[in-house]
C-alpha atoms as a PDB file:
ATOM      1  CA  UNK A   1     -17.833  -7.978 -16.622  1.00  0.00           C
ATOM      2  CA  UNK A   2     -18.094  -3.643 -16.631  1.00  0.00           C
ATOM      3  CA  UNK A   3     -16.934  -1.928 -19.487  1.00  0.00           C
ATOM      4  CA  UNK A   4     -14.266  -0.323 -17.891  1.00  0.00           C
ATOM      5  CA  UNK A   5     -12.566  -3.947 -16.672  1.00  0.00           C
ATOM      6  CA  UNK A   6     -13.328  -5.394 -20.201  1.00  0.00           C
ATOM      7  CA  UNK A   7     -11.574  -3.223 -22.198  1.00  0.00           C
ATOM      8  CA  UNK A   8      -8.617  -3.135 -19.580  1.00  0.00           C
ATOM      9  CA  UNK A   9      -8.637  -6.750 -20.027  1.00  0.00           C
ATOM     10  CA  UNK A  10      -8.504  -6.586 -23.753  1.00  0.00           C
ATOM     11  CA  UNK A  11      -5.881  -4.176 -24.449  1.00  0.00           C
ATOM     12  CA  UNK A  12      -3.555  -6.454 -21.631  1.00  0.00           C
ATOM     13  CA  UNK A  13      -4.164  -9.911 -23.264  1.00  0.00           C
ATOM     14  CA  UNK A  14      -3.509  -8.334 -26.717  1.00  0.00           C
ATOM     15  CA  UNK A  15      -0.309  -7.268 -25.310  1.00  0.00           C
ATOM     16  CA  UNK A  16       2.835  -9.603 -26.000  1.00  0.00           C
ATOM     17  CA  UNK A  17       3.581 -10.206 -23.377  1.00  0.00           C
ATOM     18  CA  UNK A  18       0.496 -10.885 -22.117  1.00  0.00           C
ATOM     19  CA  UNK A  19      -0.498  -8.628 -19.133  1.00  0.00           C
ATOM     20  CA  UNK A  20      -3.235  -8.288 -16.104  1.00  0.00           C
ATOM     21  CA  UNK A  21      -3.176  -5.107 -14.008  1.00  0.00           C
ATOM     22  CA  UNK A  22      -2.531  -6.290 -10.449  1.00  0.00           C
ATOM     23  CA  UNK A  23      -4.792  -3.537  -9.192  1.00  0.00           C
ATOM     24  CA  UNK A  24      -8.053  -6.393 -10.571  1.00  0.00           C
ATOM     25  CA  UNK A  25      -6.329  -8.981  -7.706  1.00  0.00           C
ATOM     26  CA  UNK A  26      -8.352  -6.677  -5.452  1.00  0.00           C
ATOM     27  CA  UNK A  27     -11.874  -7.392  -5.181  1.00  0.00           C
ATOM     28  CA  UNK A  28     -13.346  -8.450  -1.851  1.00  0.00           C
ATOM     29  CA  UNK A  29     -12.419 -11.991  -2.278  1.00  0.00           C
ATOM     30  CA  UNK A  30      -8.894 -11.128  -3.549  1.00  0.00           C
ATOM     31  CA  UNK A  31      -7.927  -8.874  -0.563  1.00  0.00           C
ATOM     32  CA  UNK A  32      -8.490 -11.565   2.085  1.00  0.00           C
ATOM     33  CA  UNK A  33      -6.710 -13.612   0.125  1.00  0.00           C
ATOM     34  CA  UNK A  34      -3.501 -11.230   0.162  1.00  0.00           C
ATOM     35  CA  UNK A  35      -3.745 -10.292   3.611  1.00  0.00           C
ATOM     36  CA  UNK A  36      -3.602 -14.376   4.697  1.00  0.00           C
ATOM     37  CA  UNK A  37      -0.786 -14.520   2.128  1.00  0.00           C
ATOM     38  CA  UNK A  38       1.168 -11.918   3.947  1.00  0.00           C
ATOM     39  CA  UNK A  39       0.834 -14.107   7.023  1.00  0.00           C
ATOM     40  CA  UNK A  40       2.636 -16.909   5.393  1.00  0.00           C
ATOM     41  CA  UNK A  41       5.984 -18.313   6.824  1.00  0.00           C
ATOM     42  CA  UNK A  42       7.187 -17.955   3.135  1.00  0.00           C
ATOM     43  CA  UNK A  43       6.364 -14.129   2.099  1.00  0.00           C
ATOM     44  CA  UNK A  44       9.046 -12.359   4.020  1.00  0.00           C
ATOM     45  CA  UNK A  45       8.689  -8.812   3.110  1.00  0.00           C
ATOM     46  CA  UNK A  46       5.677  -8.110   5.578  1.00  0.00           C
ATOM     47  CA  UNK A  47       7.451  -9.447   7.993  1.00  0.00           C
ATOM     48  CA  UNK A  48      10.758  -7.337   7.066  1.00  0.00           C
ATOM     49  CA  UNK A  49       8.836  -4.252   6.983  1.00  0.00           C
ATOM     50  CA  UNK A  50       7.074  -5.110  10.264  1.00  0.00           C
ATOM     51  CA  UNK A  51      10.586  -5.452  11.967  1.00  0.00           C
ATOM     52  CA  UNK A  52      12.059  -1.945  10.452  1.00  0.00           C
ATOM     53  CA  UNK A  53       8.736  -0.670  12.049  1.00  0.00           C
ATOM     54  CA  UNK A  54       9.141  -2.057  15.443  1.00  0.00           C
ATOM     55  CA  UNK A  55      12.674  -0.881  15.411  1.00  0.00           C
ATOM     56  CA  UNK A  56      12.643   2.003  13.852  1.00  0.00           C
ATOM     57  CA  UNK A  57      10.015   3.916  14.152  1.00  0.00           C
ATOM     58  CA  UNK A  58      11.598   6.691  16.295  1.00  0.00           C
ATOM     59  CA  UNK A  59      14.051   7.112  13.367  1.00  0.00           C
ATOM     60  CA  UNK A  60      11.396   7.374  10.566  1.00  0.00           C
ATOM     61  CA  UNK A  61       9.545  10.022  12.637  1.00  0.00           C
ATOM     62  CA  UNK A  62      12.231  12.424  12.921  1.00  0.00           C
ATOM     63  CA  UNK A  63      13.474  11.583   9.548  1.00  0.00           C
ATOM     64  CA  UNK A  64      10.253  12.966   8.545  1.00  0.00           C
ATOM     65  CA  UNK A  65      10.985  16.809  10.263  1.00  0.00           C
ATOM     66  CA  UNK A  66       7.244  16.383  11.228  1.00  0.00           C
ATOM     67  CA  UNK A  67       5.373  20.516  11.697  1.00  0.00           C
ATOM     68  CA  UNK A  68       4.482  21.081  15.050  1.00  0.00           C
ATOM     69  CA  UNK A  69       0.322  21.647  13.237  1.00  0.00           C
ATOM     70  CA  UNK A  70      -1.563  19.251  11.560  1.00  0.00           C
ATOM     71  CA  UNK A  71       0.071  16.683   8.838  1.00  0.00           C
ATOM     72  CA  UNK A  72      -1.265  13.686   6.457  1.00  0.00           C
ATOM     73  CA  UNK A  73      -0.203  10.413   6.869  1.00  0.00           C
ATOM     74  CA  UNK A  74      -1.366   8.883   3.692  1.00  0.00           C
ATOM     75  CA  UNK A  75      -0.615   4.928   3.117  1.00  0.00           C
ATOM     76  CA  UNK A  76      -0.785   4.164  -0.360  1.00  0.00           C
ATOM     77  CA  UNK A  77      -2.407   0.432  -0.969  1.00  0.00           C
ATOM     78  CA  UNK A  78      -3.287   0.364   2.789  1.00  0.00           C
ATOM     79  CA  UNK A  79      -4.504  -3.185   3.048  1.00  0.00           C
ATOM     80  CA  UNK A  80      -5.347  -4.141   6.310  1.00  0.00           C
ATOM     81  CA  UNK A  81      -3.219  -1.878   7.640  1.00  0.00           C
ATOM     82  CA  UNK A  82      -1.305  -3.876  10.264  1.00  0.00           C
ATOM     83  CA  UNK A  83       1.823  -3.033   9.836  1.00  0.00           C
ATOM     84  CA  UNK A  84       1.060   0.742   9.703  1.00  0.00           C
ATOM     85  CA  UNK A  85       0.085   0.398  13.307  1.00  0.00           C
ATOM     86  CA  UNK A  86       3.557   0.516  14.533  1.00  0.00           C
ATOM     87  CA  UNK A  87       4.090   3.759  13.461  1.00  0.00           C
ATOM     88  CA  UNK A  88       1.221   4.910  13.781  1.00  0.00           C
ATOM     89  CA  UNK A  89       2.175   4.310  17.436  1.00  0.00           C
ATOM     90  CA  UNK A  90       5.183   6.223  17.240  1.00  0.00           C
ATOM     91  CA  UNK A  91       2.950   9.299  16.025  1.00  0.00           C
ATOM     92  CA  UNK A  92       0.406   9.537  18.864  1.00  0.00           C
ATOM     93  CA  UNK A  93       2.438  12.582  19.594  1.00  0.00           C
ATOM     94  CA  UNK A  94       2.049  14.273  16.452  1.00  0.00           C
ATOM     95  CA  UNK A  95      -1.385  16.336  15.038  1.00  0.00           C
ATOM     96  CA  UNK A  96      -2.274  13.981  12.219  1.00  0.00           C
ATOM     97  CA  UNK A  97      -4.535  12.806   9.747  1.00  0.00           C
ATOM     98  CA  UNK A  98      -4.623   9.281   9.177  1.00  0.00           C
ATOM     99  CA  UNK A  99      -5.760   8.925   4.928  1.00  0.00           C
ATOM    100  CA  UNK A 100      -5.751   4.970   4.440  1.00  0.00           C
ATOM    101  CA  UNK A 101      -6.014   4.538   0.142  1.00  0.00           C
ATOM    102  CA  UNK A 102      -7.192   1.017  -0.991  1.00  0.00           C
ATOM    103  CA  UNK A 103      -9.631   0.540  -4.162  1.00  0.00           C
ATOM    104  CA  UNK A 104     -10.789  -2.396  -1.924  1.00  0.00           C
ATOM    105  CA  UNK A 105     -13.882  -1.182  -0.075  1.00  0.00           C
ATOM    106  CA  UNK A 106     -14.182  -4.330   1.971  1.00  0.00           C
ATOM    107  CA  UNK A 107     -10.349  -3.583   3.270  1.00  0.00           C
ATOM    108  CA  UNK A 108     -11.009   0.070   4.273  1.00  0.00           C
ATOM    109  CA  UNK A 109     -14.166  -0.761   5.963  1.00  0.00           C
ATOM    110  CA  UNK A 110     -12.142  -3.507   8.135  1.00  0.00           C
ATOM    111  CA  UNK A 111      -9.278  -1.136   8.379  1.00  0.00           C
ATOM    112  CA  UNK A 112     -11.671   1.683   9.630  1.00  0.00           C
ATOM    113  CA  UNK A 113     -12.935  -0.680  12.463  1.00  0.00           C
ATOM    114  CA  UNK A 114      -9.566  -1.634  13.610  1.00  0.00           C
ATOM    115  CA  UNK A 115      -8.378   2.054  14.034  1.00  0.00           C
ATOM    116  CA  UNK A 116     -11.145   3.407  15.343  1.00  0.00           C
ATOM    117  CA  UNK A 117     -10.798   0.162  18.682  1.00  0.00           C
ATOM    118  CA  UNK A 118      -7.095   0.686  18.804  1.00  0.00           C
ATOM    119  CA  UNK A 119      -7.352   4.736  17.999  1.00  0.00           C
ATOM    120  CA  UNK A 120     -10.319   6.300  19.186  1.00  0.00           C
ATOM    121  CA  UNK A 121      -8.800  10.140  18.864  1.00  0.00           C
ATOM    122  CA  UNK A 122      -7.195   9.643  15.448  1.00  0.00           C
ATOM    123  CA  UNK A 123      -8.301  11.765  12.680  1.00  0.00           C
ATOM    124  CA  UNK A 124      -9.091   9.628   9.871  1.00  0.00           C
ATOM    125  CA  UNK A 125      -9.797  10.030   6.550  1.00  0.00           C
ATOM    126  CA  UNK A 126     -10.256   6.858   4.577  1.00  0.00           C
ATOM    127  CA  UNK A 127     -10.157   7.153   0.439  1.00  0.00           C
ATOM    128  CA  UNK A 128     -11.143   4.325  -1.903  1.00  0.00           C
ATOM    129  CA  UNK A 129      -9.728   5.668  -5.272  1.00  0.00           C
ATOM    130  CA  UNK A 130      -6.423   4.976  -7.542  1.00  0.00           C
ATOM    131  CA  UNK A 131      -3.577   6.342  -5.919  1.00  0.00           C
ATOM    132  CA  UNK A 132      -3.435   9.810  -7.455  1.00  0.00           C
ATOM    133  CA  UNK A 133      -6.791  10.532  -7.654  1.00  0.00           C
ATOM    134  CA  UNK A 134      -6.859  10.120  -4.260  1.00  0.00           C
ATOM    135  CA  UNK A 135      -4.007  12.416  -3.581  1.00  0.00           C
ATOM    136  CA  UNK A 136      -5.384  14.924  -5.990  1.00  0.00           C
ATOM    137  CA  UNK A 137      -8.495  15.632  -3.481  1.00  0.00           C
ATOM    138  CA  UNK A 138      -6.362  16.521  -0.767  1.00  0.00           C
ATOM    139  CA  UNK A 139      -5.229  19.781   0.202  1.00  0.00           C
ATOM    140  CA  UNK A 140      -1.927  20.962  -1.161  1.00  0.00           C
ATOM    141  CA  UNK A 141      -1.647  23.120   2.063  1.00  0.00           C
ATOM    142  CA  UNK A 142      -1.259  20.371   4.319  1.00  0.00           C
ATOM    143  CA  UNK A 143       2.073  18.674   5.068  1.00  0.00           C
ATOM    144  CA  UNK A 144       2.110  15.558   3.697  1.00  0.00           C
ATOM    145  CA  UNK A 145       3.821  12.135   4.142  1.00  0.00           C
ATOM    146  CA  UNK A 146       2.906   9.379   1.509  1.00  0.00           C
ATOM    147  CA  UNK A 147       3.586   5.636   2.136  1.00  0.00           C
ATOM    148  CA  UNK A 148       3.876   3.228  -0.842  1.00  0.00           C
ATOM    149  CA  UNK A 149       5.174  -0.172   0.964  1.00  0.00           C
ATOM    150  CA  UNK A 150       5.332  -3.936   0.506  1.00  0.00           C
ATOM    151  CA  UNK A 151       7.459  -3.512  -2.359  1.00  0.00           C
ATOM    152  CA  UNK A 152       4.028  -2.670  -4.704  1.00  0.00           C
ATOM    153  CA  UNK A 153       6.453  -0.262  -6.849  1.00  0.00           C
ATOM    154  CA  UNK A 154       7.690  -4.199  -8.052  1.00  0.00           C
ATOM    155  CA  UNK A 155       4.677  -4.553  -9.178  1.00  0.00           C
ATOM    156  CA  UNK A 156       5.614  -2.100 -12.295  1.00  0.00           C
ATOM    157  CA  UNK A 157       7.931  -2.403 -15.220  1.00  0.00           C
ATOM    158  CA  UNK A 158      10.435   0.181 -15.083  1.00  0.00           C
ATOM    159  CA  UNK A 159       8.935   2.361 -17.776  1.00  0.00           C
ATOM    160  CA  UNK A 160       5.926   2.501 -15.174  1.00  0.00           C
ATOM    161  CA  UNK A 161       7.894   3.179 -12.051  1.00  0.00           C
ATOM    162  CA  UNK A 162       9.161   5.638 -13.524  1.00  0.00           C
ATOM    163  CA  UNK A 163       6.489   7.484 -14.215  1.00  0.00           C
ATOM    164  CA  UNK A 164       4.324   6.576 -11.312  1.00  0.00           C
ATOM    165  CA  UNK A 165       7.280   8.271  -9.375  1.00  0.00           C
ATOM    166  CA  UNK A 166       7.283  11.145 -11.555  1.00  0.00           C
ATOM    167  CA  UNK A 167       3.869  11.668 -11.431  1.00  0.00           C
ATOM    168  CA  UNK A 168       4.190  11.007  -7.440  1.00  0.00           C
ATOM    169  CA  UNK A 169       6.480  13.936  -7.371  1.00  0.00           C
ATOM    170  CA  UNK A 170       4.352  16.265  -9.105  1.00  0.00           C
ATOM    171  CA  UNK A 171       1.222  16.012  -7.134  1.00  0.00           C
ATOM    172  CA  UNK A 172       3.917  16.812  -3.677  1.00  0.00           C
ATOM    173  CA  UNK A 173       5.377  19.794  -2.535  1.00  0.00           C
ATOM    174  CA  UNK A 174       8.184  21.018  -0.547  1.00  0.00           C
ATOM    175  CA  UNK A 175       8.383  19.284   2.616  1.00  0.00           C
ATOM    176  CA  UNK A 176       6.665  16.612   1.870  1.00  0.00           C
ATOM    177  CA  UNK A 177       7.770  13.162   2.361  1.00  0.00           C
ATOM    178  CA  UNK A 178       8.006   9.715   0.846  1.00  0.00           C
ATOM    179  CA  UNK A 179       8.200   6.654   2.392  1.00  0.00           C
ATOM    180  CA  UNK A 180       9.163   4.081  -0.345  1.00  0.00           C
ATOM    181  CA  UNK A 181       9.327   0.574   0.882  1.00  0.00           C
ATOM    182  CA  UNK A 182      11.698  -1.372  -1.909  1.00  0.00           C
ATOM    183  CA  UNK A 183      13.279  -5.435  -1.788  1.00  0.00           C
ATOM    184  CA  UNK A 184      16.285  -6.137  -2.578  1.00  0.00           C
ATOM    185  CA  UNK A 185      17.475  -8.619  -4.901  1.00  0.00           C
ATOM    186  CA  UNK A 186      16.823 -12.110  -3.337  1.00  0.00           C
ATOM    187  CA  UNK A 187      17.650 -15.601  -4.673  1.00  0.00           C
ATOM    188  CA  UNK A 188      15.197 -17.971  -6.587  1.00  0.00           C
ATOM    189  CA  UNK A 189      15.152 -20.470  -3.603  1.00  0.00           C
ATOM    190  CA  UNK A 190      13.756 -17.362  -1.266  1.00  0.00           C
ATOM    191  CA  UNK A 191      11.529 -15.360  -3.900  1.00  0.00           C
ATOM    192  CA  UNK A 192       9.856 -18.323  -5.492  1.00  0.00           C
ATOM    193  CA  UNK A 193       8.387 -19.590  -2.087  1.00  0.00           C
ATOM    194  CA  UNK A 194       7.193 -16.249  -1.364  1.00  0.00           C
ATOM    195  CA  UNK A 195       4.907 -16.095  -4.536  1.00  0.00           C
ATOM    196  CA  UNK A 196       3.921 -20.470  -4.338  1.00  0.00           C
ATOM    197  CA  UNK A 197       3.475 -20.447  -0.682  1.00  0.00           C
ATOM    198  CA  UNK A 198       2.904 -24.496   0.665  1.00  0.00           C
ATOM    199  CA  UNK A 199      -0.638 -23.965   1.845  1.00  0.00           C
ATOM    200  CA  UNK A 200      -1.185 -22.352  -1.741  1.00  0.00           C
ATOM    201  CA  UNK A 201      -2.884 -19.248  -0.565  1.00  0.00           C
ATOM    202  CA  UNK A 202      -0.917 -17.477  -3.254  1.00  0.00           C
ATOM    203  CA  UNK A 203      -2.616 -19.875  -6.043  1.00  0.00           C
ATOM    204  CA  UNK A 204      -5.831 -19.275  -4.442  1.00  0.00           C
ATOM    205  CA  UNK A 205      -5.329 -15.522  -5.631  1.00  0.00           C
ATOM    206  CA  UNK A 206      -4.206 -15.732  -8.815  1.00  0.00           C
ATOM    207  CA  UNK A 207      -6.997 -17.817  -9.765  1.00  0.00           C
ATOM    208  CA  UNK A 208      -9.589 -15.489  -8.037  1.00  0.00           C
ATOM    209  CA  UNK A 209      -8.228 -12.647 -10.250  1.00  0.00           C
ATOM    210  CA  UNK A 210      -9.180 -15.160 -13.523  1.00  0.00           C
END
């Protein structure tokens, strides 16, 4: 185990309650493992998001007030990037600068493939870092347009949200835009699939992460 992971580890399990970072889920192994578990019949926010996307994309772009020059489209937690295709689609119009941020090398790498087959012109600038150091090495004279989906701000207690978001808002300027991608409350009998899928992919994941 690195240093840096140890400690992390310590200070969490010393906590009451308990607590893992789920940025550790994320190793090679772990990433596969999320991407099949958005593909399960049971974990319905990819699929939610992938519908907004397909049908309302045109909305989200001018919602954005795009600049007629360049802009950066920068997905926060980009995953496999699937999703972001659709509107990515609905932005082959637009100068931009595709910025994909995983700490997941192994996703970017497959993500890079897959955009450079399906978008051969696209300006891409893949970053594996934590979220804001990645948006701290890009250029506060370009437009920007962050994307933090799949719910991942769930992922925090409130404390943390809130200041993830007001950290978020310090590193942006005028103009800029967030994308925020939020569930709503849901019952038990729909939520608790969604995390103990049948073919227990999600199980699989946890597990990996111990």
């Amino acid at each position: 185990m690195n240093a840096p992971l140890a400690l992390e580890v310590m200070a969490g399990l010393s906590r009451r309650p308990r607590k893992l970072s789920s940025r550790f889920f994320y190793d090679a192994r772990g990433s596969d493992l999320f991407v099949q578990i958005t593909k399960t019949p049971e974990y319905y926010l990819t699929a939610a998001e992938r519908e907004i996307f397909e049908t309302q994309s045109g909305e989200l772009v001018r919602a954005f007030a795009l600049p007629s020059g360049p802009f950066e489209l920068i997905e926060l937690g980009a995953g496999d990037g699937h999703k972001t295709f659709l509107l990515l689609d609905a932005l082959q119009e637009h100068n931009l600068i595709y910025v994909p941020v995983d700490i997941a090398e192994e996703a970017l790498d497959q993500l890079q493939v897959q955009i450079r087959a399906r978008y051969p012109a696209l300006a891409l600038r893949p970053l594996r870092a934590e979220y804001f150091a990645a948006l701290r090495q890009l250029s506060p004279e370009t437009r920007k347009v962050v994307l933090f989906l799949g719910s991942n701000l769930g992922n925090l207690v409130d404390v943390e949200a809130r200041r993830f978001l007001s950290q978020l808002s310090e590193l942006l300027h005028t103009g800029d835009s967030v994308l925020l991608g939020l569930d709503l409350v849901k019952p038990a009998s729909v939520v608790l699939p969604a995390y103990s899928d049948a073919a227990g992919i999600t199980r699989a994941f946890n597990l990996n992460l111990l």
